[in-house]
Protein backbone atom coordinates (compact mmCIF):
# COMPACT_ATOMS: atom_id res chain seq x y z
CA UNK A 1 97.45 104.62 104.14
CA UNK A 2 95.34 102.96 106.60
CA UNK A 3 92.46 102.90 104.61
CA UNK A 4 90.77 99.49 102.44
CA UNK A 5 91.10 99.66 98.89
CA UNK A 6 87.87 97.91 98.36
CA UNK A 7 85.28 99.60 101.00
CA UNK A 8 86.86 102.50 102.04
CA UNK A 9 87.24 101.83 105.95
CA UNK A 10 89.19 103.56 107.45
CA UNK A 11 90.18 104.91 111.11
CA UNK A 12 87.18 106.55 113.54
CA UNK A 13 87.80 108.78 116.29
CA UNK A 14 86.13 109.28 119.30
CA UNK A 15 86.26 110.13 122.86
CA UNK A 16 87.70 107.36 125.97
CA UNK A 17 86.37 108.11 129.11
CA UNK A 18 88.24 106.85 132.08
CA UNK A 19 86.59 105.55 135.28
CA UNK A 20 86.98 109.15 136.93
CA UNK A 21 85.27 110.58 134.04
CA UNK A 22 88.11 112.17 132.37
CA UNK A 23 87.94 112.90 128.35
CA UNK A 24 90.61 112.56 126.37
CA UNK A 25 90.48 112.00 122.66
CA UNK A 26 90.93 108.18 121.14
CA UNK A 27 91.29 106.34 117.73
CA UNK A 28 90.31 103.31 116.57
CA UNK A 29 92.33 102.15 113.45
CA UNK A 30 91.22 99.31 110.68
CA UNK A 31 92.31 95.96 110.61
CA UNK A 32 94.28 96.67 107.15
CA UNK A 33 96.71 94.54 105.64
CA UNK A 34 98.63 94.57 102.65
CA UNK A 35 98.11 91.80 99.70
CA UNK A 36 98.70 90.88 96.64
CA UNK A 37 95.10 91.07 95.14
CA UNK A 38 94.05 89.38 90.90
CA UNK A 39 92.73 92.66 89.39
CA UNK A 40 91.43 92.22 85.56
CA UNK A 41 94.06 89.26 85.66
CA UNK A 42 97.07 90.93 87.10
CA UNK A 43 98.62 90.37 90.50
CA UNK A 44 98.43 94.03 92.03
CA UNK A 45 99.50 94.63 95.87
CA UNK A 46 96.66 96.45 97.46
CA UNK A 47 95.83 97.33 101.24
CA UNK A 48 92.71 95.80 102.31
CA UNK A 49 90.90 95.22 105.24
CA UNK A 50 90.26 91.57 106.85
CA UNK A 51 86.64 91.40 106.73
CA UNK A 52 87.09 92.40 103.05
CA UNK A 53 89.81 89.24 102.76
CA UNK A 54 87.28 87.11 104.77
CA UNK A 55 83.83 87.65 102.73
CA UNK A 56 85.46 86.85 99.73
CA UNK A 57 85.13 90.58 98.29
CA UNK A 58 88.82 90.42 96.94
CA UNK A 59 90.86 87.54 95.61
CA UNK A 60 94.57 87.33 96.87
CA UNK A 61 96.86 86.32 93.87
C-alpha cells in the first residue's frame, strides 16, 4: 500500500548504526498520501506521493 501510483516509490531499507556501533536493521517509508486524482476525466482516489502532488505530475480532482 505504501507505494505512489504515479512513480512507483516506495519504502527502502537499510541498516541504523548507533553511536556504539551497533547494527540493527531500519526502514524508511514514502511520504504517501491518499487523493482524489482527474484520470481521463474521472475523479479516481489514488495513493500518491508528495513530491508527485508538488511537481504537478498528478492533478487532484
Amino acid at each position: 500500500m505504501a507505494k505512489c501510483a504515479i512513480c512507483e516509490k516506495a519504502a527502502h531499507f537499510g541498516i541504523k548504526v548507533s553511536h556504539s556501533h551497533r547494527r540493527s536493521n531500519k526502514m524508511w517509508k514514502a511520504n504517501i498520501k491518499s487523493v482524489r486524482v482527474k484520470v481521463n476525466g474521472a475523479n479516481k482516489r489514488m495513493y500518491v506521493c508528495t513530491s508527485c502532488l508538488r511537481s504537478g505530475k498528478v492533478e487532484r480532482a
